[in-house]
Protein backbone atom coordinates (compact mmCIF):
# COMPACT_ATOMS: atom_id res chain seq x y z
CA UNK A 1 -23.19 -21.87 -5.06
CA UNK A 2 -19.73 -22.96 -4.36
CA UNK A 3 -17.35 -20.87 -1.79
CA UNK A 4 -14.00 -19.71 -2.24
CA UNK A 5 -12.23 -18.57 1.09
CA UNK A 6 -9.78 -15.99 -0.11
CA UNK A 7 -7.75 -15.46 3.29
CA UNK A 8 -4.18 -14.23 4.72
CA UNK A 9 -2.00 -11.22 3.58
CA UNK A 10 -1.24 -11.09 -0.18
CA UNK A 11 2.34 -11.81 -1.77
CA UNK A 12 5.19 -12.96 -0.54
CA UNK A 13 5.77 -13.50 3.53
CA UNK A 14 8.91 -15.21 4.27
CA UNK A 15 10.25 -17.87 1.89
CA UNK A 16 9.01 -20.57 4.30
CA UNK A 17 5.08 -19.01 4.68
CA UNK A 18 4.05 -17.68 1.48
CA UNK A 19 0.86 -15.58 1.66
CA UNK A 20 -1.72 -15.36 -1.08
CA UNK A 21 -0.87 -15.10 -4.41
CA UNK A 22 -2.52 -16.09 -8.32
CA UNK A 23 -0.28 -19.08 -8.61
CA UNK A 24 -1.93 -20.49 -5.23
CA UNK A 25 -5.88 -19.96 -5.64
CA UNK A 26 -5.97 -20.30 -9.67
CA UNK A 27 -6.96 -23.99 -9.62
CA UNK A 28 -9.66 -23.76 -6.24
CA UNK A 29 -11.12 -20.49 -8.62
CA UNK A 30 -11.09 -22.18 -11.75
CA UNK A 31 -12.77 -25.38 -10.29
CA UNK A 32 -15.21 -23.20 -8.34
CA UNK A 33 -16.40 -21.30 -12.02
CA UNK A 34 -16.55 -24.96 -13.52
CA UNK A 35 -19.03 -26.58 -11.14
CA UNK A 36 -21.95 -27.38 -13.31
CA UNK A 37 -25.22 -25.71 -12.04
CA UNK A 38 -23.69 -23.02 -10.41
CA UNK A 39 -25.69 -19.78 -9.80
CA UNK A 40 -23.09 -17.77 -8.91
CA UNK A 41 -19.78 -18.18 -7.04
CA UNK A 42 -19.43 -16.44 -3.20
CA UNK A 43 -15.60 -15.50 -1.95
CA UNK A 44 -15.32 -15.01 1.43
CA UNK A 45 -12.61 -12.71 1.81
CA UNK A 46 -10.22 -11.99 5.22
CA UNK A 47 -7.15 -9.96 4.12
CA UNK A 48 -5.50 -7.22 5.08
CA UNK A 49 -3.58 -6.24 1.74
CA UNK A 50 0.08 -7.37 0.46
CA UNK A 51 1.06 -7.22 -2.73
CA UNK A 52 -0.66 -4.93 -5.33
CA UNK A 53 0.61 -7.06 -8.40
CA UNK A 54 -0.48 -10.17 -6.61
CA UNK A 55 -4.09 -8.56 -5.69
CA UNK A 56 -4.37 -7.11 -8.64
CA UNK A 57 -3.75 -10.58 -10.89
CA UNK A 58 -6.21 -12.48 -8.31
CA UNK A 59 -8.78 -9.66 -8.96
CA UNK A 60 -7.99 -9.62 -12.86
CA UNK A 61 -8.44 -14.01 -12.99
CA UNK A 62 -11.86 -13.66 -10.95
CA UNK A 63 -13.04 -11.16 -13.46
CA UNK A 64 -12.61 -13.30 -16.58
CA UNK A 65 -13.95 -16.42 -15.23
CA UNK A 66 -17.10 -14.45 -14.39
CA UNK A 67 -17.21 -13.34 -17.38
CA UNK A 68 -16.34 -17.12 -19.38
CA UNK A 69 -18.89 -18.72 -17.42
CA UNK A 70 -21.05 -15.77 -17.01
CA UNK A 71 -21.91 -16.31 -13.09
CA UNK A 72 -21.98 -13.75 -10.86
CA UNK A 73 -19.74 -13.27 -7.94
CA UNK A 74 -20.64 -12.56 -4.47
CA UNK A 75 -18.40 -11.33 -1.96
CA UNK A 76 -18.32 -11.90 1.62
CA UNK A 77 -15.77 -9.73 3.97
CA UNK A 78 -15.31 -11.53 7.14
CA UNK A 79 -12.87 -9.37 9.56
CA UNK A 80 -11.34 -7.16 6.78
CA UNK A 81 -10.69 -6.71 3.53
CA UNK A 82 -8.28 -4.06 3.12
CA UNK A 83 -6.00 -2.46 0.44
CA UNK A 84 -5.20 -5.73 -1.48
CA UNK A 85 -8.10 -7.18 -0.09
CA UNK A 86 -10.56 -4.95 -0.90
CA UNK A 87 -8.99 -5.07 -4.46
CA UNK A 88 -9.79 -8.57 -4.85
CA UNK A 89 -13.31 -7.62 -3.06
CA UNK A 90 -14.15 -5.53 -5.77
CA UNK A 91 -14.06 -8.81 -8.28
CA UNK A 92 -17.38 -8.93 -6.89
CA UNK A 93 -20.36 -8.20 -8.45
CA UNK A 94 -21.74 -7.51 -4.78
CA UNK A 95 -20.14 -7.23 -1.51
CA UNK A 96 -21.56 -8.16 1.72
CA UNK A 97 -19.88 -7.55 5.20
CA UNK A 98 -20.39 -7.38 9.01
CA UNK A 99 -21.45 -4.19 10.62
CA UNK A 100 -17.64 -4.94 12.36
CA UNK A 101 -16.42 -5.89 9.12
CA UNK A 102 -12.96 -3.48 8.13
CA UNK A 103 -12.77 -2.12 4.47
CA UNK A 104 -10.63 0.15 2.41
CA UNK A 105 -7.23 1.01 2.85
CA UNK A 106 -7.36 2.42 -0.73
CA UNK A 107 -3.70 3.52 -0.52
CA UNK A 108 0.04 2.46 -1.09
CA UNK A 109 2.19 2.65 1.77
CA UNK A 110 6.05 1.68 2.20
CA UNK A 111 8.70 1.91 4.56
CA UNK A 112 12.41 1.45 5.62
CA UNK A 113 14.99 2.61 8.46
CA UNK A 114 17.68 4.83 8.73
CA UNK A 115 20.62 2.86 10.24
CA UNK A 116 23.23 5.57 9.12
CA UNK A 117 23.93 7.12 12.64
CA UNK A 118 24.20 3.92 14.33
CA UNK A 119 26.80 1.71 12.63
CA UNK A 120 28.62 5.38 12.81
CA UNK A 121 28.53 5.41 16.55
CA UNK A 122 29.40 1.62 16.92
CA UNK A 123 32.50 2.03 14.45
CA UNK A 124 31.25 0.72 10.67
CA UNK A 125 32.03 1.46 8.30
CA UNK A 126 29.46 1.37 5.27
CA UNK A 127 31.09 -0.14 2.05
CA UNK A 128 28.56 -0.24 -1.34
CA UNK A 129 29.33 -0.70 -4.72
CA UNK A 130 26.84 -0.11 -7.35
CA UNK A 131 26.95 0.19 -11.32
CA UNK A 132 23.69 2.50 -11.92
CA UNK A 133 23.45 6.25 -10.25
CA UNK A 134 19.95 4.88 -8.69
CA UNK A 135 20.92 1.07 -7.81
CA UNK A 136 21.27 2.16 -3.97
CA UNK A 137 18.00 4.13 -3.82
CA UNK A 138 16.56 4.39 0.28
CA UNK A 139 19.21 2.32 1.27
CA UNK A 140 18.45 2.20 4.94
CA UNK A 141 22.46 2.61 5.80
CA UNK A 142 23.39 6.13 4.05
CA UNK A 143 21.39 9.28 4.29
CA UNK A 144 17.78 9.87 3.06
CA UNK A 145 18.46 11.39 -0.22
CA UNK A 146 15.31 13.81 -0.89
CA UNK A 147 15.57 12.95 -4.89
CA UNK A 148 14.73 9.17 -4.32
CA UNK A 149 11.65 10.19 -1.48
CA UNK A 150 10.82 11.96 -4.65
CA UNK A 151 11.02 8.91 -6.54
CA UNK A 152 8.97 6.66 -4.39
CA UNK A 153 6.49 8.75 -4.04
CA UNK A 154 6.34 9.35 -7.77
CA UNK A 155 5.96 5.24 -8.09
CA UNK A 156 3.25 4.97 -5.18
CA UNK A 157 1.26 8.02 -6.94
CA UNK A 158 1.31 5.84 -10.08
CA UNK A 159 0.37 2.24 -8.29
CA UNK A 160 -2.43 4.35 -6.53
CA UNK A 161 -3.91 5.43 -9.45
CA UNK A 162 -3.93 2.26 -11.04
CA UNK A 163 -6.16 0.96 -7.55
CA UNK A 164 -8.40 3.76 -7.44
CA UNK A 165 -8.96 3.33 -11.36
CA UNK A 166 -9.97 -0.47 -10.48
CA UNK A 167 -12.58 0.48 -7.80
CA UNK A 168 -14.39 2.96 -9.81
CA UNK A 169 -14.63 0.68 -12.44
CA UNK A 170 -16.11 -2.05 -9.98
CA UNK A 171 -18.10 0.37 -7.76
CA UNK A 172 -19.58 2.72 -10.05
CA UNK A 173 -22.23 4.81 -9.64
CA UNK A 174 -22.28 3.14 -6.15
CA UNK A 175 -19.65 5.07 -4.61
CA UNK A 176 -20.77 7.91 -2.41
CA UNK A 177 -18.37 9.33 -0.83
CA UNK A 178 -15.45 11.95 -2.15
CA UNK A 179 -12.52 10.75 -3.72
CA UNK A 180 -10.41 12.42 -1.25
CA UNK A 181 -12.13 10.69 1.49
CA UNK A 182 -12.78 7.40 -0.11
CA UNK A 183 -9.04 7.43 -1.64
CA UNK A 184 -7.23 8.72 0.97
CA UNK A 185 -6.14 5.05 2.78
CA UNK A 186 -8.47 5.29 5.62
CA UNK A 187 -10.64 2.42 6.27
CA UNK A 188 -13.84 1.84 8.27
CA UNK A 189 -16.28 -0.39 9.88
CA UNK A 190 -18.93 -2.34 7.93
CA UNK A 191 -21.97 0.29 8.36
CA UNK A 192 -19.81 2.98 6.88
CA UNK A 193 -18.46 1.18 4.14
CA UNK A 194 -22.00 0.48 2.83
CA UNK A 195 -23.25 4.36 3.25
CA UNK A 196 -20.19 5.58 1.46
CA UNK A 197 -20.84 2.70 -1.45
CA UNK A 198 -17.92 0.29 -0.84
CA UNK A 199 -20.07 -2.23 -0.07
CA UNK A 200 -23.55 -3.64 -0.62
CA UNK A 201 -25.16 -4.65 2.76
């Protein structure tokens, strides 16, 4: 059974330490699904989310090598697998985890600052040009405008759908808790994930 170690937040971190993305585990998957004899292939997965595109395109590759070389796929959460990485967790037929194990995070989240009121006390003054009404959405150095909150949250309502769509499709009949428990971005310890059917054993 060959391993795949699936580790490290997901997507971009700064431009010199990029995290996990498609572009970097595609070959190590694709030569894991190729080994001849293979029973199955077993991720081991330590990840505490990133990028939904990029855990979402890891999750989507895993998925059609399984089914090209129809193997199974075992998962293995070491310390966490959370948001993103419970995403790409779900590529598993099976998941296995630690009784300490952290898992879920079935949420969006974003943030930013609101610099407005101090570069007004220390004397700037904010200059922005922009060709689009929306370009300067949340910038952090004018007022939060309640029309682009609107927005965002419009956008994460959308991306969350799209991740609670993906584990119900993995998980199944398996899930046992209610959706607005088990979709509601909390996340818990190893023992709970399994009795509310995010994980195996």
């Amino acid at each position: 059974v060959p391993v795949v170690r699936l580790s490290g937040v997901i997507g971009a971190v700064t431009p010199l330490r990029p995290g996990m993305s498609l572009a970097g585990v595609a070959r190590t998957l694709e030569r894991a699904f190729a080994m001849k004899h293979a029973k199955a292939v077993a991720l081991v997965i330590n990840s505490p989310g990133g990028s939904p595109v990029q855990s979402r395109q890891i999750y989507l590759r895993i998925r059609q090598l399984a089914a090209e070389k129809k193997l199974p796929v075992l998962v293995f959460v070491e310390d966490v697998a959370a948001s993103g990485g419970y995403m790409i967790a779900c590529a598993g037929d099976e998941i296995f985890c630690d009784p300490s194990s952290i898992l879920g995070s079935i949420g969006v989240v974003g943030g930013t600052f609101g610099f407005q009121e101090l570069i007004r006390k220390i004397g700037i003054e904010r200059r922005l040009y922009t060709a689009g009404v929306n370009k300067a959405m949340l910038d952090p150095f004018l007022p939060e405008n309640p029309d682009d909150v609107a927005r965002i949250k419009a956008l994460q309502r959308e991306i969350h759908a799209l991740f609670i769509g993906l584990v119900k499709e993995s998980r199944g009949s398996r899930l046992k808790g209610a959706e607005d428990v088990l979709f509601s971005g909390e996340y818990w310890a190893g023992e709970s994930s399994v009795s509310l059917g995010l994980a195996d054993a």
